[in-house]
Each structure stands twice: as C-alpha cells, then as structure tokens.
N, C-alpha and C. Protein backbone atom coordinates (compact mmCIF):
# COMPACT_ATOMS: atom_id res chain seq x y z
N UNK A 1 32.96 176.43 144.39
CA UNK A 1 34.04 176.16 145.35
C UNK A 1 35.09 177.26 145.29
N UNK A 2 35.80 177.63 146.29
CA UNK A 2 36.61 178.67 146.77
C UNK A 2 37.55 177.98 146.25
N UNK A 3 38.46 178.92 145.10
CA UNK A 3 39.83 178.56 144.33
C UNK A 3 40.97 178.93 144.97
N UNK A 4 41.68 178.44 145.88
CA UNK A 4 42.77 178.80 146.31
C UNK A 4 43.36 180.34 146.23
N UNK A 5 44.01 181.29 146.85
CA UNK A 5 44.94 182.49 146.46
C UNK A 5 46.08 181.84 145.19
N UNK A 6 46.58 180.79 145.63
CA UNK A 6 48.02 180.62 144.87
C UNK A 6 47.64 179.84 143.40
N UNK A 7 46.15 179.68 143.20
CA UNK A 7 45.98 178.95 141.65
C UNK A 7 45.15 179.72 141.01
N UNK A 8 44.30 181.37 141.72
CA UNK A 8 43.61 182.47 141.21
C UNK A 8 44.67 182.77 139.92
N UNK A 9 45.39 182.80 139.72
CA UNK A 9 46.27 183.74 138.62
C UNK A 9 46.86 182.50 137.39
N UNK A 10 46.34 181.05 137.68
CA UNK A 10 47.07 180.75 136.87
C UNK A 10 45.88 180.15 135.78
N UNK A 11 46.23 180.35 134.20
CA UNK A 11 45.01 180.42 133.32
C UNK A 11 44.45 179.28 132.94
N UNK A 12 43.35 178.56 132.75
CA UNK A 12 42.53 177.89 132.64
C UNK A 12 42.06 177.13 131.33
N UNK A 13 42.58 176.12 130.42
CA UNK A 13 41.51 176.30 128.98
C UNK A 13 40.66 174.86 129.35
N UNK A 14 41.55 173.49 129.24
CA UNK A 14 40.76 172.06 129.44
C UNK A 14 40.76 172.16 131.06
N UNK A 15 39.70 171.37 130.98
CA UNK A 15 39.46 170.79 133.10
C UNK A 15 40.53 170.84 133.30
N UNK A 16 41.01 171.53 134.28
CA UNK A 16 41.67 171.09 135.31
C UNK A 16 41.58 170.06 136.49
N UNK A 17 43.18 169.89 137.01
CA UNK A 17 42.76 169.15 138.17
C UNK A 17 42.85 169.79 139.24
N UNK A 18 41.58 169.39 140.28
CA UNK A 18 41.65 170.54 141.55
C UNK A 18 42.51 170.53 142.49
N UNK A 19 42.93 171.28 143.13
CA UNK A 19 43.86 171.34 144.25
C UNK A 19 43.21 170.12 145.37
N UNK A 20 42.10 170.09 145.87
CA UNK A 20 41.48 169.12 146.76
C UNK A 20 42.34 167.44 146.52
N UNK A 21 42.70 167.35 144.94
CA UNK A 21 43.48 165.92 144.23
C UNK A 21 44.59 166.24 144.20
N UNK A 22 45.34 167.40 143.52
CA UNK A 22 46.54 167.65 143.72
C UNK A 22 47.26 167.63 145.36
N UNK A 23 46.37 167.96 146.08
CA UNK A 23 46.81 168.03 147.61
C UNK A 23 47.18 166.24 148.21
N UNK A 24 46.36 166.19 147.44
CA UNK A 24 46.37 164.38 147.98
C UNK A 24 47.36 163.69 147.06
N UNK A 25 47.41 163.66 146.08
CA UNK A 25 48.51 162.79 144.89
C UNK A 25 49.87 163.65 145.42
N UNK A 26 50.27 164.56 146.11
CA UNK A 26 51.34 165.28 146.39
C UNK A 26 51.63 164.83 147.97
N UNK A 27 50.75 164.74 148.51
CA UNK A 27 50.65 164.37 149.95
C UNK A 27 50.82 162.88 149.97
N UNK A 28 50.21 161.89 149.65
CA UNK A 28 50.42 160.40 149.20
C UNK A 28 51.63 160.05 148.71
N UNK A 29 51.88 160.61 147.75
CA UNK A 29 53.28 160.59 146.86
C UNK A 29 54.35 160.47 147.80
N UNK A 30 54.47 161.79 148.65
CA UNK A 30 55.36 162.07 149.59
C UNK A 30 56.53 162.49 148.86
N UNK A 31 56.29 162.94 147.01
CA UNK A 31 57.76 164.12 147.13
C UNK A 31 57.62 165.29 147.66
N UNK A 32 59.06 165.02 147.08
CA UNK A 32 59.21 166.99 148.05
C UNK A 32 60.67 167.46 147.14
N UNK A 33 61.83 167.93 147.84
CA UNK A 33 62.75 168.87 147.49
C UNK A 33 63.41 168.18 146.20
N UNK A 34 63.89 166.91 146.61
CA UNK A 34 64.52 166.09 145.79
C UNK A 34 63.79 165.20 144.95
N UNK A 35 62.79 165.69 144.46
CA UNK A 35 62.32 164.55 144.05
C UNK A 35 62.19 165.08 142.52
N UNK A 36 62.10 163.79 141.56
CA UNK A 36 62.22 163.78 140.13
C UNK A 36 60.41 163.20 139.55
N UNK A 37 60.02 164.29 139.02
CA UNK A 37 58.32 163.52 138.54
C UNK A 37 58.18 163.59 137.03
N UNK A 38 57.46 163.05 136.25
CA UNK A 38 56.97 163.19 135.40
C UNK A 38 55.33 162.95 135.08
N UNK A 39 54.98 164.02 134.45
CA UNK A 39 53.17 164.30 134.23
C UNK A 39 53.05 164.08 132.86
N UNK A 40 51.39 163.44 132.96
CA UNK A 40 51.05 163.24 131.04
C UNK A 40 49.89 163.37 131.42
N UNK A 41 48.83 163.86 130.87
CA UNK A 41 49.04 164.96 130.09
C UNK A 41 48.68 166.44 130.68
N UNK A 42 49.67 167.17 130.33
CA UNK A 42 49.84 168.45 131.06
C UNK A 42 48.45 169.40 131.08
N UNK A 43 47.61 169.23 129.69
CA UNK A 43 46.42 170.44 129.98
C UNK A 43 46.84 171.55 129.96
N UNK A 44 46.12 172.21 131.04
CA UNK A 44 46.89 173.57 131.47
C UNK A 44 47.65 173.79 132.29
N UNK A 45 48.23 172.53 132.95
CA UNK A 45 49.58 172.64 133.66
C UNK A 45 49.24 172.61 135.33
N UNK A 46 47.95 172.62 135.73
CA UNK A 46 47.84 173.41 137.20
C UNK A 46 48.40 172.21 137.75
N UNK A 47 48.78 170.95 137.27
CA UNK A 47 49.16 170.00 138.74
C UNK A 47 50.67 169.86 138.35
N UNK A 48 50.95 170.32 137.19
CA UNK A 48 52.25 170.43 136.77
C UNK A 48 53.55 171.20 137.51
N UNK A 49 52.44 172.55 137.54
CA UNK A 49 53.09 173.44 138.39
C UNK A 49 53.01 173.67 139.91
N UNK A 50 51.99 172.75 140.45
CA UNK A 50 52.06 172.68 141.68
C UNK A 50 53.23 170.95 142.03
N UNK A 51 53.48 170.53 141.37
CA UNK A 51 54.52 169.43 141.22
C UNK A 51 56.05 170.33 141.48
N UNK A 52 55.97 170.96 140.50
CA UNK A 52 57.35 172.02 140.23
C UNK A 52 57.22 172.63 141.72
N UNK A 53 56.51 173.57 142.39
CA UNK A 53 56.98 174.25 143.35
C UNK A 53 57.20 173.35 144.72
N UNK A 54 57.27 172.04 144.66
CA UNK A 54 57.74 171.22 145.45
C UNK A 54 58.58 169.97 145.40
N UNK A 55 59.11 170.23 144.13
CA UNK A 55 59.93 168.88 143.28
C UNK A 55 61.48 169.89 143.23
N UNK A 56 62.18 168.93 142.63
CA UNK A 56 63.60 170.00 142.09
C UNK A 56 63.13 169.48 140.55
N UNK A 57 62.81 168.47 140.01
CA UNK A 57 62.36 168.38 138.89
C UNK A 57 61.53 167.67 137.99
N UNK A 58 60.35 168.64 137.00
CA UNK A 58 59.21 167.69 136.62
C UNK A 58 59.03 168.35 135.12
N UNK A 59 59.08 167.21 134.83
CA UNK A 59 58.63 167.11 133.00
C UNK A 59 56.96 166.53 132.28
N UNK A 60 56.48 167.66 131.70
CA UNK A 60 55.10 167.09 131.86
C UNK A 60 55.01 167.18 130.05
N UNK A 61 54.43 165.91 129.51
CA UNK A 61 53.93 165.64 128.63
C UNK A 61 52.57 165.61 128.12
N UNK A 62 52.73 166.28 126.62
CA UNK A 62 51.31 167.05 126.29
C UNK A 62 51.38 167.00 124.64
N UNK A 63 49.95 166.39 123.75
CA UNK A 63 50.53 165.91 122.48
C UNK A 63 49.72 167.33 121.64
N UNK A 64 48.56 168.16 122.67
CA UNK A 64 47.92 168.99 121.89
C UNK A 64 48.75 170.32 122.27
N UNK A 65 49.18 171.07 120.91
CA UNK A 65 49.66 172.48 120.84
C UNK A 65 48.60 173.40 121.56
N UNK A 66 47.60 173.65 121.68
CA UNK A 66 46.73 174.73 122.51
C UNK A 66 47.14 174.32 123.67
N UNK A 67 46.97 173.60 124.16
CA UNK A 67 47.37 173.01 125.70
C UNK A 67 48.81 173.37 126.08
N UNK A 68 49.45 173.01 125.60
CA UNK A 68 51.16 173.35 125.98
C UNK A 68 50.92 174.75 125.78
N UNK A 69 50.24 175.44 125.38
CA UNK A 69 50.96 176.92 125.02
C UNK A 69 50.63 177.60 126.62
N UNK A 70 49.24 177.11 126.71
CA UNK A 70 48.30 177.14 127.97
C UNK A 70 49.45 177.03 129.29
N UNK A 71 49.77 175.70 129.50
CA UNK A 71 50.64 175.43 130.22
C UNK A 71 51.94 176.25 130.51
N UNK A 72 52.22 176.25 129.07
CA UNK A 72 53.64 177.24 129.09
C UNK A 72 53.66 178.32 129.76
N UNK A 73 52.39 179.11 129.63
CA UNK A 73 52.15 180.50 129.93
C UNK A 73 52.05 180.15 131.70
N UNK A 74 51.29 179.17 131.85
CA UNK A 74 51.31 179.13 133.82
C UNK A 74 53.16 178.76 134.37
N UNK A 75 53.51 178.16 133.45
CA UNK A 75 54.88 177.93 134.21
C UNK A 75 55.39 179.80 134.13
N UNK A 76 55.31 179.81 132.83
CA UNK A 76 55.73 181.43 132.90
C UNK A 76 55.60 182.71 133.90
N UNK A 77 54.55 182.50 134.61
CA UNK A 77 53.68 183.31 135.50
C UNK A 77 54.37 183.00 136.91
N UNK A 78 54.01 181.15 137.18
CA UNK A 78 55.15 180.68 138.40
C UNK A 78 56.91 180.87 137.86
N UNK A 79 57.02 181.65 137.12
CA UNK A 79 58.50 180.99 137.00
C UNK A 79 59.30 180.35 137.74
N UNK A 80 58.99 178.95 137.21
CA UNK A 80 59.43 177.42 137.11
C UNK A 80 60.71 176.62 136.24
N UNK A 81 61.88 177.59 136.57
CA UNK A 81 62.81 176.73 135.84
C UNK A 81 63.13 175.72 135.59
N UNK A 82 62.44 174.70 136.54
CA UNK A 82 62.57 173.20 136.71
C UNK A 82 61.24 172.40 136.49
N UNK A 83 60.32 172.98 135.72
CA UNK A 83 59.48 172.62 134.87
C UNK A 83 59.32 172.66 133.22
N UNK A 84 59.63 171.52 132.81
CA UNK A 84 60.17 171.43 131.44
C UNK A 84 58.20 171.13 130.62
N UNK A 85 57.67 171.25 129.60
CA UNK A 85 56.66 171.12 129.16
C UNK A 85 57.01 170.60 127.67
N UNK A 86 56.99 168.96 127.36
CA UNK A 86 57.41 168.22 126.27
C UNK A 86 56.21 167.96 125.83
N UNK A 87 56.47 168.16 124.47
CA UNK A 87 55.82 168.32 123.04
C UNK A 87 55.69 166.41 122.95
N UNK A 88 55.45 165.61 123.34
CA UNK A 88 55.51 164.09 123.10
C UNK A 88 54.52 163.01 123.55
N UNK A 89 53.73 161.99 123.00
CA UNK A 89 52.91 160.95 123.38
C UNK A 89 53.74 160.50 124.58
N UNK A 90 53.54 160.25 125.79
CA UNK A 90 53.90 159.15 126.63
C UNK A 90 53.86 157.69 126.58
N UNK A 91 52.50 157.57 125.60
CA UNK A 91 52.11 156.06 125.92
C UNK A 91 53.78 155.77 124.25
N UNK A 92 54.62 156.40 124.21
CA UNK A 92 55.31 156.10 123.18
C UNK A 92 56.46 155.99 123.90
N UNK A 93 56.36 156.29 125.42
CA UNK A 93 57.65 156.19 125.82
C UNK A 93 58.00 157.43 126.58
N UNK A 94 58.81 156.65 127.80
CA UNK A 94 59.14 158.11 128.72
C UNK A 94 61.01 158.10 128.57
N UNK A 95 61.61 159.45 128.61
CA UNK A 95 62.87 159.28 128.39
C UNK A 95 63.80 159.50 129.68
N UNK A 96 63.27 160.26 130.49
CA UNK A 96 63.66 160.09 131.89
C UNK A 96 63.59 159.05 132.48
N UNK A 97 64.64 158.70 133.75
CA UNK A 97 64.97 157.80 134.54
C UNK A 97 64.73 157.75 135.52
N UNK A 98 65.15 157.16 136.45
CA UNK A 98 64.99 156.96 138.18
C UNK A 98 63.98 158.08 138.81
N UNK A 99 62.65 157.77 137.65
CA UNK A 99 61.91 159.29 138.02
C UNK A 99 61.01 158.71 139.50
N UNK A 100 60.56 159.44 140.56
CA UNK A 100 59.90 159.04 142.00
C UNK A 100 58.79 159.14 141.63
N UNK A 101 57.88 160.06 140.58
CA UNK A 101 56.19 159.80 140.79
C UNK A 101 56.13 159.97 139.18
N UNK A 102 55.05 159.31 138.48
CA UNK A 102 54.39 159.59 137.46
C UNK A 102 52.96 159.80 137.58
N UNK A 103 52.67 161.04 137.15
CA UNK A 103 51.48 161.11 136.99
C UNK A 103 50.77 161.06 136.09
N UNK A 104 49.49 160.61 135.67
CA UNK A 104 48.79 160.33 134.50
C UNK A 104 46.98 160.76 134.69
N UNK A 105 47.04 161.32 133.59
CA UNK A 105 45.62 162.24 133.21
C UNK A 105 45.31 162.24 131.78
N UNK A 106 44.40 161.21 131.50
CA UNK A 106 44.43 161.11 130.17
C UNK A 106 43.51 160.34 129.58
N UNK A 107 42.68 159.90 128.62
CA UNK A 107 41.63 159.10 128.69
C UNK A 107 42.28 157.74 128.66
N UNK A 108 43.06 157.63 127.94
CA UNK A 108 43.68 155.98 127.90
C UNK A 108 44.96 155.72 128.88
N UNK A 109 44.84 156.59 130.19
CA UNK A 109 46.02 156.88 131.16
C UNK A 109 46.71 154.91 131.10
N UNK A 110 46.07 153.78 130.82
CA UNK A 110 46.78 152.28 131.03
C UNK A 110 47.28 152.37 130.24
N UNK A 111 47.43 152.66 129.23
CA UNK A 111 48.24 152.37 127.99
C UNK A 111 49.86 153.29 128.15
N UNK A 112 50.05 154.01 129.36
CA UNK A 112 51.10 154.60 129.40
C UNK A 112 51.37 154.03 130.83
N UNK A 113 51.03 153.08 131.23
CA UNK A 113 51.22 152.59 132.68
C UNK A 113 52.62 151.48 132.19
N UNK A 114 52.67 150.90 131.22
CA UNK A 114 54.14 150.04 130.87
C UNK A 114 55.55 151.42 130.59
N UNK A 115 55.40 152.40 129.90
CA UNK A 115 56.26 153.09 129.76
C UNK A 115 56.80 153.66 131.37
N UNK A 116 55.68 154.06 132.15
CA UNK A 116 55.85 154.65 133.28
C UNK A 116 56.77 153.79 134.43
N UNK A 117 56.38 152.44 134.24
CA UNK A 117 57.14 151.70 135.44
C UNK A 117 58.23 151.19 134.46
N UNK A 118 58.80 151.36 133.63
CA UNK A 118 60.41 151.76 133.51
C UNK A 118 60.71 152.99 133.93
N UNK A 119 60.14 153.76 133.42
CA UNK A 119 60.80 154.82 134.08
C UNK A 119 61.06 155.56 135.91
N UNK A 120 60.09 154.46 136.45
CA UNK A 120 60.16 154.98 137.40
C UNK A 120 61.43 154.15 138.17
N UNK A 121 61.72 154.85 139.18
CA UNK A 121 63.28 154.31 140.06
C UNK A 121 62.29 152.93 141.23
N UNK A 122 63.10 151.55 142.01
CA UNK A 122 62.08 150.90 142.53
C UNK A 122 62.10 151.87 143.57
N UNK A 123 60.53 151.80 143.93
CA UNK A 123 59.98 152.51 145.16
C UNK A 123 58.94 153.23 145.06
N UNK A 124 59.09 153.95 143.39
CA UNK A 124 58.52 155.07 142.84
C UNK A 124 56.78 154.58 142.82
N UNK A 125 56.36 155.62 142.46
CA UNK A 125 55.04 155.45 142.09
C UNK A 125 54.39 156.08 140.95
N UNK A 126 53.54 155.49 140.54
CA UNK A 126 52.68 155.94 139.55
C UNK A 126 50.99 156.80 140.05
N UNK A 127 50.89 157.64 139.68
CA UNK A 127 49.18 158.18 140.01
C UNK A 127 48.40 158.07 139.22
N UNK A 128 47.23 157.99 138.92
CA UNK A 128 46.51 158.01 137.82
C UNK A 128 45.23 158.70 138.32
N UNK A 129 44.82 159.98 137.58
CA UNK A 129 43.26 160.43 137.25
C UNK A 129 42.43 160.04 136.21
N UNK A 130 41.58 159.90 137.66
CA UNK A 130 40.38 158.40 136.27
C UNK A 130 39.54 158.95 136.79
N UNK A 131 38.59 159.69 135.78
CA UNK A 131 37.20 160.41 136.50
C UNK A 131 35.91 159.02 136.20
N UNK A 132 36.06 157.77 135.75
CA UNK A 132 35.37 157.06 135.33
C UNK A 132 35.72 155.40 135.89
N UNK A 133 35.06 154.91 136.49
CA UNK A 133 34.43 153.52 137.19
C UNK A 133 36.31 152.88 136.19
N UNK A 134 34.84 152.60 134.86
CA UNK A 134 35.85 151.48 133.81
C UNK A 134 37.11 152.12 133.73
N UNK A 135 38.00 152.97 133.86
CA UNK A 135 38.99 153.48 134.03
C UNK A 135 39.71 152.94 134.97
N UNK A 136 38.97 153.38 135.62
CA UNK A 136 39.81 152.39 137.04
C UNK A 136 40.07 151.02 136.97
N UNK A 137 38.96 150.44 136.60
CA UNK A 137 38.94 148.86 136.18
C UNK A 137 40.39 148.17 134.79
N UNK A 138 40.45 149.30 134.05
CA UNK A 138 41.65 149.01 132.77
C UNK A 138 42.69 149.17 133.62
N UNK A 139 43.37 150.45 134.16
CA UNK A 139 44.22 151.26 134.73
C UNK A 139 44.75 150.06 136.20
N UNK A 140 43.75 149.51 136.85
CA UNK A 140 44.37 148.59 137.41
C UNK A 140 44.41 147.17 137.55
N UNK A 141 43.91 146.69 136.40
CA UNK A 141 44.14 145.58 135.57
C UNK A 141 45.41 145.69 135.27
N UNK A 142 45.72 146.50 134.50
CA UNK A 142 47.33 146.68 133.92
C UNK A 142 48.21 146.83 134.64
N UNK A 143 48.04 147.44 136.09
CA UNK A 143 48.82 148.09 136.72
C UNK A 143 49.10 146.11 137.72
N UNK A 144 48.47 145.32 137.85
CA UNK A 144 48.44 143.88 138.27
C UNK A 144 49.41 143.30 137.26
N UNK A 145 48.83 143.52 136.09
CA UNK A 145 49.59 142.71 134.89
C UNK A 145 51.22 143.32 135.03
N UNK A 146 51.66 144.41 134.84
CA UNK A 146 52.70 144.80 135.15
C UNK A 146 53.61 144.70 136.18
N UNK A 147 52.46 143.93 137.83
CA UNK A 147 53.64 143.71 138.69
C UNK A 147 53.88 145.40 139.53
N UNK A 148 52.82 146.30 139.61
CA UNK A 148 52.78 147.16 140.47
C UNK A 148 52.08 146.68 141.72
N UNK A 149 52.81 146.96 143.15
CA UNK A 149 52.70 146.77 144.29
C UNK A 149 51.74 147.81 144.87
N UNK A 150 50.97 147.28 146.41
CA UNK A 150 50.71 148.62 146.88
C UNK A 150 49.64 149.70 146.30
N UNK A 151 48.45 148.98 145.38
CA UNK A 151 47.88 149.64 144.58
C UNK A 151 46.27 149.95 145.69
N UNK A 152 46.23 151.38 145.65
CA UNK A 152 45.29 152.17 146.30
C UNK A 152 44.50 152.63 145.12
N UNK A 153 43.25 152.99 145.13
CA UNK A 153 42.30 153.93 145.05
C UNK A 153 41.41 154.40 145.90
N UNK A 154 41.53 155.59 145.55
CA UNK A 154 40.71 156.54 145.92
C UNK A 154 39.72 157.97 145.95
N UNK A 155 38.49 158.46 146.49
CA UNK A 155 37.98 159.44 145.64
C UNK A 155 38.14 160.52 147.07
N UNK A 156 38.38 161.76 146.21
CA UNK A 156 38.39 162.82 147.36
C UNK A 156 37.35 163.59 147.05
N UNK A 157 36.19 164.10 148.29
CA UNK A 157 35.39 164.52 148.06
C UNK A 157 35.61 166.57 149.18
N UNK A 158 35.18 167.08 148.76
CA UNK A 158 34.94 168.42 149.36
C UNK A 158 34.02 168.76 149.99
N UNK A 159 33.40 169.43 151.01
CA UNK A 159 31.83 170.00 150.89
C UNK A 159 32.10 171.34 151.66
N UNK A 160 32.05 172.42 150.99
CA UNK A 160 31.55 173.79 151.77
C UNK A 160 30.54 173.71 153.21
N UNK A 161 31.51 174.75 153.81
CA UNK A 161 30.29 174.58 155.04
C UNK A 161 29.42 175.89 155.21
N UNK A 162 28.23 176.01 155.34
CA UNK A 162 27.93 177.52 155.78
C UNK A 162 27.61 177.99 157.19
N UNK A 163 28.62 178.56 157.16
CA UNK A 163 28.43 179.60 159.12
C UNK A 163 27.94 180.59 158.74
N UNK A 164 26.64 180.93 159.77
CA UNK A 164 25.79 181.54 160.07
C UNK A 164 25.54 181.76 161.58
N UNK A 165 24.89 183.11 162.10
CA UNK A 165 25.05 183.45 163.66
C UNK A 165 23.81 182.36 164.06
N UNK A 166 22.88 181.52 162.65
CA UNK A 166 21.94 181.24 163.80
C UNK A 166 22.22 179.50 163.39
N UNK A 167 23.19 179.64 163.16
CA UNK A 167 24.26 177.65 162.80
C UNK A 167 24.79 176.96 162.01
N UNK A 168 25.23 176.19 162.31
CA UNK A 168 26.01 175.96 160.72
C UNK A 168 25.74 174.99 160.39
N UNK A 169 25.67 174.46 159.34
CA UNK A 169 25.49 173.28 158.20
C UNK A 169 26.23 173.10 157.05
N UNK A 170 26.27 172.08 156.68
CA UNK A 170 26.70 171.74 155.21
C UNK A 170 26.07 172.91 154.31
N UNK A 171 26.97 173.27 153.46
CA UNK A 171 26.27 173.99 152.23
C UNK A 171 25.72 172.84 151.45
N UNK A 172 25.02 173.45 150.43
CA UNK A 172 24.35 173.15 148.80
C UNK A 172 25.63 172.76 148.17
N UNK A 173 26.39 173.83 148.29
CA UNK A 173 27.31 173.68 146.87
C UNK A 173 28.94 173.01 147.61
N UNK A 174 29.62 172.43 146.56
CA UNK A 174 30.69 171.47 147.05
C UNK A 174 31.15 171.10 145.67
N UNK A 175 32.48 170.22 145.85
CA UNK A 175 32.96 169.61 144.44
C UNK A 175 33.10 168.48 145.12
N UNK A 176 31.77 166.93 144.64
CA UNK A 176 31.61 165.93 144.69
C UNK A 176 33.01 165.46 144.39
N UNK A 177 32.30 164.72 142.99
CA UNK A 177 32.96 163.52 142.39
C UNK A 177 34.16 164.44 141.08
N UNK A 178 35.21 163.86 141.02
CA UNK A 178 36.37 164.95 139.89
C UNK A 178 36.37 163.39 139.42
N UNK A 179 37.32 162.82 139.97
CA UNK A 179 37.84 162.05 140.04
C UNK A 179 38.52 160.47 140.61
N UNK A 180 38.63 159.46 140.37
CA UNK A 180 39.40 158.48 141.53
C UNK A 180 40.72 159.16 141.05
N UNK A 181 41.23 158.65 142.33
CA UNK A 181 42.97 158.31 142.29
C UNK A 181 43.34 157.22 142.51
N UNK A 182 44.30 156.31 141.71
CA UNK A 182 44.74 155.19 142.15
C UNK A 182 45.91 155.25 142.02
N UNK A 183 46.83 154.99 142.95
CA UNK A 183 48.09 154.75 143.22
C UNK A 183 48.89 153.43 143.34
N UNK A 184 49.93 153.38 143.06
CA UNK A 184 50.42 151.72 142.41
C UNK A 184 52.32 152.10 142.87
N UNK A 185 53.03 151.05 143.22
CA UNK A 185 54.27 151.62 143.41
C UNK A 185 55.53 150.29 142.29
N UNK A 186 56.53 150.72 142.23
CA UNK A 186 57.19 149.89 141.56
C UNK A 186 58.07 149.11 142.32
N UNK A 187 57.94 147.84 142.53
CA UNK A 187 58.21 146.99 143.57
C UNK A 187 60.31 146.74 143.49
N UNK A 188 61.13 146.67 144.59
CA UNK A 188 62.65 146.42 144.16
C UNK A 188 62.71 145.09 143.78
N UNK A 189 63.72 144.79 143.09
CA UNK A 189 63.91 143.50 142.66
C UNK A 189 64.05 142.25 143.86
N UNK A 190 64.51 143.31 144.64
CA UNK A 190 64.90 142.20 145.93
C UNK A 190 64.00 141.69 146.59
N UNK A 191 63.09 143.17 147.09
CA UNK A 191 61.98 142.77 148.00
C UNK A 191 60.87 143.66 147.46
N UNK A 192 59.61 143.59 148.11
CA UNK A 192 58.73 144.28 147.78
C UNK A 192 59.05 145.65 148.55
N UNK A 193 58.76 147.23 148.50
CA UNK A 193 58.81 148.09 148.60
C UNK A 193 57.60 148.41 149.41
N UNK A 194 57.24 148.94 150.42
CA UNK A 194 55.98 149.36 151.20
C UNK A 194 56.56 151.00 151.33
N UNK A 195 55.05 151.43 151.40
CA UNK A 195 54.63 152.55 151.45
C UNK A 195 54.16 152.61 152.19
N UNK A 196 53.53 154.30 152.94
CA UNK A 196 52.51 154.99 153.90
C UNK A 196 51.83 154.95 153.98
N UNK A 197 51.24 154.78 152.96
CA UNK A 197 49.51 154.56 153.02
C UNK A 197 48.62 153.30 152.94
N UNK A 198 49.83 152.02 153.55
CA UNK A 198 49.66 150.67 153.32
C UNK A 198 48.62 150.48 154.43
N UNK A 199 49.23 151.10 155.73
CA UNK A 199 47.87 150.99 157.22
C UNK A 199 46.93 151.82 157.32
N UNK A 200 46.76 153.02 155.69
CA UNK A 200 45.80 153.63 155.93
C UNK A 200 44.43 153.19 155.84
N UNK A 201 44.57 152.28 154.53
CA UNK A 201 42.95 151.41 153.86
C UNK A 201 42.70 150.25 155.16
C-alpha cells in the first residue's frame, strides 16, 4: 500500500496505525483546532502526531522506553510543541481533564476505558484499536458497564486499484483487516449527548 507523502519521513519500530484508521478516528471524532486528546499507547507516535497537527493539544502515553524514544524522535521531525509524550501506565490513571477524545491501542485497551471516561469532558469520546473479535467483545462490555453512550464499531478496509490502457480492476494487493474501531461517547449528566455518526449505522 502507497504510504502517504506526509507519514514517508516519520520512523517506524512497533505496528503502526495506518492513516486509512487514523483518517477515520480523526474524522469520526470530529476534533480539530481546539480540541484536547489523549493517546495510550503511543508506539511510534504516527497517530499521535497526526492528532497534534490538528488538535491544540495531545498527550500520549507509553510504558516502554524504546517506543517513546521512537515517538519522541517523530514529534521531533513534525515539530509538535503541543505534543507531550508521558512516560506512564494509563490503565493507572489519566491526569488530564475535560479531555474531547481518548484514544486507546493496547492489548488490554478495557482496562483503561474507566480511567478514560473521567477524564473525558461530557460529550467526549473514547476510540479504541482492537485488531481482534474478543477485544471488541471486553472493550465493549466495559464500555456498557461504564455507562458509555453512542457506541459504534467499525472496520476500515482499503483496496488498490489497477489502471491500465486495456481496464481497470481491483488490484491483488490492499490493506484488509488492521483493525476494528469502536467508538463510545461520555453521556451529560442531564441528558444523553448524540453524535454524527448516530444516522450513519
């Protein structure tokens, strides 16, 4: 699959997440200038820093030292002043407030789904990358038990096309399956909170 111009330069060690998901958890989300996010776990940062160049501010949490250094170096490259890269477990607790999106990438991403909806402001949302069925199944179990509204999943799929003078078709090659996304929002005390993508499913 054809890697974007704007994510060619930034360095690589654990999976990343692809732009095809990042486009969508950023697009779904619906931040933008003003908006406050927090990410776990950072990796190598690529959704971190595509968070940052459309947030005013995002803090991404990461418990392995190779990884943050990884990360560090892509914020370095985007210089991202408003991308902070914390040395800390999430599922131990988030310290930011009235944050608008959390994102989560992680094998036990439910177990940081109670820290996340404190921290998030009502309205906010939570994302979660779950490359696995039973993932999804924990992740929104919990996300019920907790009283998250508005809960979507979904898988984004790609497929290359090949043009040719004598027609075109689907290619061979494509990036299937990465991942689900499931999305969950934090309901106001008053009323329930609706979202955009309520008349999409």
């Amino acid at each position: 699959m054809l890697v974007p111009y704007s994510y060619r330069k930034l360095k690589r060690g654990p999976q990343v997440i692809l732009p095809k998901d990042i486009g969508i958890i950023i697009a779904y989300s619906g931040v933008g200038k003003n908006s406050i996010c927090v990410d776990a776990g950072a990796g190598s940062g690529w959704l971190a820093v595509s968070l940052a160049r459309v947030c005013k501010q995002v803090t991404s949490y990461e418990v392995r030292d190779d990884f943050i250094k990884i990360a560090e170096r892509n914020k370095e490259i985007e210089m991202l002043d408003n991308l902070a890269i914390k040395n800390a477990d999430v599922t131990k607790g988030i310290s930011e407030t009235d944050v608008d999106l959390v994102t989560l990438d992680m094998p036990d991403s439910d177990k940081a789904l109670k820290p996340a909806y404190k921290a998030l402001k009502p309205g906010g949302l939570v994302a979660g990358y779950l490359p696995h069925m039973e993932q999804v199944k924990a992740f929104v179990s919990k996300m019920e038990k907790l009283k998250f509204g508005n809960i979507l999943t979904i898988e984004v799929i790609v497929r290359d096309m090949l043009v040719r003078e004598e027609g075109m078709r689907p290619s061979t090659k494509g990036v299937w399956h990465t991942a689900y996304l499931t999305f969950g929002q934090k309901e106001s005390v008053h009323e329930p909170q609706r979202h955009e993508f309520d008349s999409w499913s």
